[in-house]
PDB file of N, CA and C in Angstrom:
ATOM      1  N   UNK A   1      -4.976   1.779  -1.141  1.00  0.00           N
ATOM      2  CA  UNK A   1      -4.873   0.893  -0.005  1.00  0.00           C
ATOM      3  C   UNK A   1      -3.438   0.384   0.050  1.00  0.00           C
ATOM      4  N   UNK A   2      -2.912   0.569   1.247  1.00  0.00           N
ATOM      5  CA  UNK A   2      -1.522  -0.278   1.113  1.00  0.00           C
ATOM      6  C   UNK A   2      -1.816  -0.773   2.393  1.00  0.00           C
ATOM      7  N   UNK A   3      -1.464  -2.280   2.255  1.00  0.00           N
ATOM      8  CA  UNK A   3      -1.277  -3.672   2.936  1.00  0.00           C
ATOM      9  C   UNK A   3       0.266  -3.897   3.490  1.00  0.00           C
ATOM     10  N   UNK A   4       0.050  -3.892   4.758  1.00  0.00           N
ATOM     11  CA  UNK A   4       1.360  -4.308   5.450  1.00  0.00           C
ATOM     12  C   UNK A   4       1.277  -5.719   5.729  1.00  0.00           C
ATOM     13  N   UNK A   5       1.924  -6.937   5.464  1.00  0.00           N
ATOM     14  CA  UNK A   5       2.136  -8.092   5.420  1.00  0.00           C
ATOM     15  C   UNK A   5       3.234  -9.128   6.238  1.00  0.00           C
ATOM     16  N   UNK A   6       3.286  -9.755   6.554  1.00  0.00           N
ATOM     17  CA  UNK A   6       4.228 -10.612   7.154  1.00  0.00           C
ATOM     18  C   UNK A   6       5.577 -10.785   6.531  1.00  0.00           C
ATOM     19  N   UNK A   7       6.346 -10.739   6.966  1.00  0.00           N
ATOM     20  CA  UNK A   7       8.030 -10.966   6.841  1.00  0.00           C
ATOM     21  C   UNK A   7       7.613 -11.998   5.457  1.00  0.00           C
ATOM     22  N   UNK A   8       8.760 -11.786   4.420  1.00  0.00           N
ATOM     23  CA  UNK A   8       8.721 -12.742   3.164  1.00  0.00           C
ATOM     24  C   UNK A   8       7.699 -13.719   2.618  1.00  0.00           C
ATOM     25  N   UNK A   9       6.140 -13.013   2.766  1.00  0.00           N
ATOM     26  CA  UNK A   9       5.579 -13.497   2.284  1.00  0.00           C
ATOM     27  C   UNK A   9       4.882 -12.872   1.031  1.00  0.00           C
ATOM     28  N   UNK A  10       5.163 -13.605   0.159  1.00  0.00           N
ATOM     29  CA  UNK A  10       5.667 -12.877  -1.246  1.00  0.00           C
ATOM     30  C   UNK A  10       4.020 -13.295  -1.587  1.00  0.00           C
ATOM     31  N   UNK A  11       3.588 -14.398  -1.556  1.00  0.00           N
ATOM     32  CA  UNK A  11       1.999 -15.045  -1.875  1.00  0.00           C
ATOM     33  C   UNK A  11       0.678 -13.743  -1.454  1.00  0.00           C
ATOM     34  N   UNK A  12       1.286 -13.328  -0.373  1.00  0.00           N
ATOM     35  CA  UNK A  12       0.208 -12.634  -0.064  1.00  0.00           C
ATOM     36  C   UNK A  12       0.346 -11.033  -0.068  1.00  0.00           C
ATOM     37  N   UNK A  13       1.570 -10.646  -0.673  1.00  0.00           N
ATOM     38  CA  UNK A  13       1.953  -9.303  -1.338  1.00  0.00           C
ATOM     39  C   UNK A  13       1.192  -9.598  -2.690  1.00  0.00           C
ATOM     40  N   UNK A  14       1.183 -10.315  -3.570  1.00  0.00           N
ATOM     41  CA  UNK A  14       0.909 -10.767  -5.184  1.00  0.00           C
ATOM     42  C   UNK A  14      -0.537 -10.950  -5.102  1.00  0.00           C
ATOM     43  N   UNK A  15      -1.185 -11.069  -4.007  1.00  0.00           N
ATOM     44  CA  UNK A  15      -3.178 -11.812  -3.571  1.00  0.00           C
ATOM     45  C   UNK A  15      -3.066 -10.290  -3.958  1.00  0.00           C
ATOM     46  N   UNK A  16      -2.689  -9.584  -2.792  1.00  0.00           N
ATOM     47  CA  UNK A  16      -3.509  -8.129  -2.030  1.00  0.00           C
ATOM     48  C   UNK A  16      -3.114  -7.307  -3.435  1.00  0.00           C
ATOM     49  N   UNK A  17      -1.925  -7.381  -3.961  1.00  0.00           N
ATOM     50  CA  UNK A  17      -1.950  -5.832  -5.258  1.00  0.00           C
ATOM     51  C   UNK A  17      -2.561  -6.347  -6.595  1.00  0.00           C
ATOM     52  N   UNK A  18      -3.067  -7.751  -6.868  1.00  0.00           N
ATOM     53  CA  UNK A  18      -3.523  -8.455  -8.195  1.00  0.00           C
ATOM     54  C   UNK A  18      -5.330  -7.863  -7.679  1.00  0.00           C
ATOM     55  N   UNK A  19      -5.984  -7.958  -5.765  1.00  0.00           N
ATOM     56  CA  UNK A  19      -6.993  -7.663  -5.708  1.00  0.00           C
ATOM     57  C   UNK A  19      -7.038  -6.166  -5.513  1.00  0.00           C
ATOM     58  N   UNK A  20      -6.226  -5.393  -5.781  1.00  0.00           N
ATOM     59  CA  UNK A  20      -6.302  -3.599  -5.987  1.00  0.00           C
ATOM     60  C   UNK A  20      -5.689  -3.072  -4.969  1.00  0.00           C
ATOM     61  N   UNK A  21      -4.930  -3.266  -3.627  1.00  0.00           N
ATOM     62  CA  UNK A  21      -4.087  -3.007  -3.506  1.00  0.00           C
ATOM     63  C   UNK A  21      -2.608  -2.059  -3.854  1.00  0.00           C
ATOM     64  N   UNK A  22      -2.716  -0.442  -3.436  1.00  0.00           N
ATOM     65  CA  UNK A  22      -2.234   0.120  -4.492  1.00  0.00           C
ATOM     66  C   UNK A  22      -0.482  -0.161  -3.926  1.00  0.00           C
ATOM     67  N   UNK A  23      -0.447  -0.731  -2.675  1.00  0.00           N
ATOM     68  CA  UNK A  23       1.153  -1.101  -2.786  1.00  0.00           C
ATOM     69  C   UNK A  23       1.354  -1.943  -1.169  1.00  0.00           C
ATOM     70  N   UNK A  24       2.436  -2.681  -1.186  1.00  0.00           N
ATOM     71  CA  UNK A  24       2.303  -3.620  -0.204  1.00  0.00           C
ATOM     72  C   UNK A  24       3.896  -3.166   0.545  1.00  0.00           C
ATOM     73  N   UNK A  25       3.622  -3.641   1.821  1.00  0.00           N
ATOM     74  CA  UNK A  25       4.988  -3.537   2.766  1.00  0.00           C
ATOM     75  C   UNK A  25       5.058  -4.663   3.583  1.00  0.00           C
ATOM     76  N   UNK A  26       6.442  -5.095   3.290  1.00  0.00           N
ATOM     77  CA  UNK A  26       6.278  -6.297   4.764  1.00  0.00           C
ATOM     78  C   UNK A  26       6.574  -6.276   6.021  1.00  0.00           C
ATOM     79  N   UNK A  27       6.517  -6.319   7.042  1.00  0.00           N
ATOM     80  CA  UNK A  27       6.868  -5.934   8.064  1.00  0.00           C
ATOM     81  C   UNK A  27       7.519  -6.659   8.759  1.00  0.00           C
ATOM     82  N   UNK A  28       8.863  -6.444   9.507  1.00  0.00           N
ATOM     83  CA  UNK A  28       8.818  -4.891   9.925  1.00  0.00           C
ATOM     84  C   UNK A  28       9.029  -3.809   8.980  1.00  0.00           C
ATOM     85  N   UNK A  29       9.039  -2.455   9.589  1.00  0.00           N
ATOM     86  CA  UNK A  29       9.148  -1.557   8.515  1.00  0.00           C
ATOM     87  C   UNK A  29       9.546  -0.493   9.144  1.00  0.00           C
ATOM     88  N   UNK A  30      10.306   0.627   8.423  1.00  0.00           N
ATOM     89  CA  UNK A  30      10.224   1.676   9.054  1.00  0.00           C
ATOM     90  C   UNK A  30       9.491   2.793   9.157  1.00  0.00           C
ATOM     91  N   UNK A  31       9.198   3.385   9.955  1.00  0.00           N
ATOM     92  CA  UNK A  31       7.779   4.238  10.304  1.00  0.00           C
ATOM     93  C   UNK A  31       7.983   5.561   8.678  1.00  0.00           C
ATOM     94  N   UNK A  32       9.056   5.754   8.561  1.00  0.00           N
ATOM     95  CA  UNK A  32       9.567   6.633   7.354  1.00  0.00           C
ATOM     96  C   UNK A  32       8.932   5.966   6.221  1.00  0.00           C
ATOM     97  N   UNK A  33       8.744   4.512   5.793  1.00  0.00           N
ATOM     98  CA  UNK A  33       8.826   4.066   4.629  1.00  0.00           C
ATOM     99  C   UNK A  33       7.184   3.854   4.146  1.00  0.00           C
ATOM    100  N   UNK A  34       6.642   3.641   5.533  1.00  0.00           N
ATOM    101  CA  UNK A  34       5.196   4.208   5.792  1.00  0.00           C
ATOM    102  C   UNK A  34       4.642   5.187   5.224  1.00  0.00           C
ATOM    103  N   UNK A  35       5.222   6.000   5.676  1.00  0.00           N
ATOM    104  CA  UNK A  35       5.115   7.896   5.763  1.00  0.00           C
ATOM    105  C   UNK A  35       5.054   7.782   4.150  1.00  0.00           C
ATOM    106  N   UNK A  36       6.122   7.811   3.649  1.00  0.00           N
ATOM    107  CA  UNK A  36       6.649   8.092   2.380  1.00  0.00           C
ATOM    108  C   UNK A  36       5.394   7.090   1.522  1.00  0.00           C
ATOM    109  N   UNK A  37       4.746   6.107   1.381  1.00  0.00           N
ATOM    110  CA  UNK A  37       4.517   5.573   0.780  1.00  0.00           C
ATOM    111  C   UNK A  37       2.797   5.613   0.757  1.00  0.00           C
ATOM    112  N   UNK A  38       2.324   6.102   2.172  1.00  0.00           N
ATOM    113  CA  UNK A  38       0.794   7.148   2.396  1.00  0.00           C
ATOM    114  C   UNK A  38       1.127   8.715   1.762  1.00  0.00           C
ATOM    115  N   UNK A  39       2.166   8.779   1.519  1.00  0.00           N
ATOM    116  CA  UNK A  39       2.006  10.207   0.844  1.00  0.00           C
ATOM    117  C   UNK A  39       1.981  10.178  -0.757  1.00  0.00           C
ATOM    118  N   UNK A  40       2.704   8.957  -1.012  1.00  0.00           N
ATOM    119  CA  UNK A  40       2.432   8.569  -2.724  1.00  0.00           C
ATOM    120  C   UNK A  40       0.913   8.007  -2.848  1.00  0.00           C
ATOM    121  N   UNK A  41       0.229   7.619  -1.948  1.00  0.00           N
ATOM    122  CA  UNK A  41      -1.442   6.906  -2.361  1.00  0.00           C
ATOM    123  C   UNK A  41      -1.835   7.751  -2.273  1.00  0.00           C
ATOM    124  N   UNK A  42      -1.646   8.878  -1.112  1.00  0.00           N
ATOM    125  CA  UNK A  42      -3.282   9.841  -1.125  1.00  0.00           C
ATOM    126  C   UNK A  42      -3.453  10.773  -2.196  1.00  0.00           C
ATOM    127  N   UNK A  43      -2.282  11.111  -3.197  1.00  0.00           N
ATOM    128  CA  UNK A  43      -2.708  12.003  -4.074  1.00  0.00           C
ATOM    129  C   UNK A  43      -3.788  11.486  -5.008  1.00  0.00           C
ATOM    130  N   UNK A  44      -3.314  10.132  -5.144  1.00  0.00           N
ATOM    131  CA  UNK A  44      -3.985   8.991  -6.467  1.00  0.00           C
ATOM    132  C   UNK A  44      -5.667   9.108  -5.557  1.00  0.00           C
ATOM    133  N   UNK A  45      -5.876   9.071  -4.379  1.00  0.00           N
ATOM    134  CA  UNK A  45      -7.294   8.420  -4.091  1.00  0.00           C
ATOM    135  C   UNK A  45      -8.066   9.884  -3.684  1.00  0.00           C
ATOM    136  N   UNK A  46      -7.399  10.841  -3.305  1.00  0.00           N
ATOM    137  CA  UNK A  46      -7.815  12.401  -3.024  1.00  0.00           C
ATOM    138  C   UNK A  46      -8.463  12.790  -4.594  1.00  0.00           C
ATOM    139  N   UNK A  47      -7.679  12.615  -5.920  1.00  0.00           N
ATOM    140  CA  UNK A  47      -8.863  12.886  -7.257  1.00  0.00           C
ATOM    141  C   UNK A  47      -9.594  12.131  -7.469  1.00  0.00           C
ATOM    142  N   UNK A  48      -9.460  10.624  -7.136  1.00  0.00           N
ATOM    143  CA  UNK A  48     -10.186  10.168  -7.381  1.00  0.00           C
ATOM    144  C   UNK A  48     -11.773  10.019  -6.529  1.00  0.00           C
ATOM    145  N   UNK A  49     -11.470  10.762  -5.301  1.00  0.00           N
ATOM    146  CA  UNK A  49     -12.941  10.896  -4.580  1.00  0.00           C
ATOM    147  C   UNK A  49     -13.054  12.207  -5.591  1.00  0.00           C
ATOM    148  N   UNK A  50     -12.295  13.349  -6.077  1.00  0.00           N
ATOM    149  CA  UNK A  50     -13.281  14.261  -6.067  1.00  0.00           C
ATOM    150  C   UNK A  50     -13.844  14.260  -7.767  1.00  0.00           C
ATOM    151  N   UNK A  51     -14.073  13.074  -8.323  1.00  0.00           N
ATOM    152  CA  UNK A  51     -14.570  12.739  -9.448  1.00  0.00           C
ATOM    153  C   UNK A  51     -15.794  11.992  -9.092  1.00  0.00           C
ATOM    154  N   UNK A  52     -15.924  11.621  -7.573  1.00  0.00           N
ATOM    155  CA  UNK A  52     -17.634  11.396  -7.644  1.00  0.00           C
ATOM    156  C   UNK A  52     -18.601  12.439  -7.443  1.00  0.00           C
TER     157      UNK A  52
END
């Protein structure tokens, strides 16, 4: 799961990745940093579905 968040809010980057959250962005953002950062989660959550 990655959580896009409000401009410098550091409180609720630290809530969302302490409750599993596998990485947080604040926004704005660039559509690239997006990209790049759904392509680092789905490998992690793609084995982990195919272990059920």
């Amino acid at each position: 799961m990655i959580v896009l968040t409000a401009p410098n809010d550091v409180a609720a980057a630290i809530h969302s990745l302490r409750r599993g959250a596998n990485d947080c962005l604040a926004k704005p953002f660039e559509l690239d940093d997006l990209v790049a950062r759904i392509a680092t989660v789905l490998p992690r959550t793609a084995s982990f579905d195919s272990k059920a």
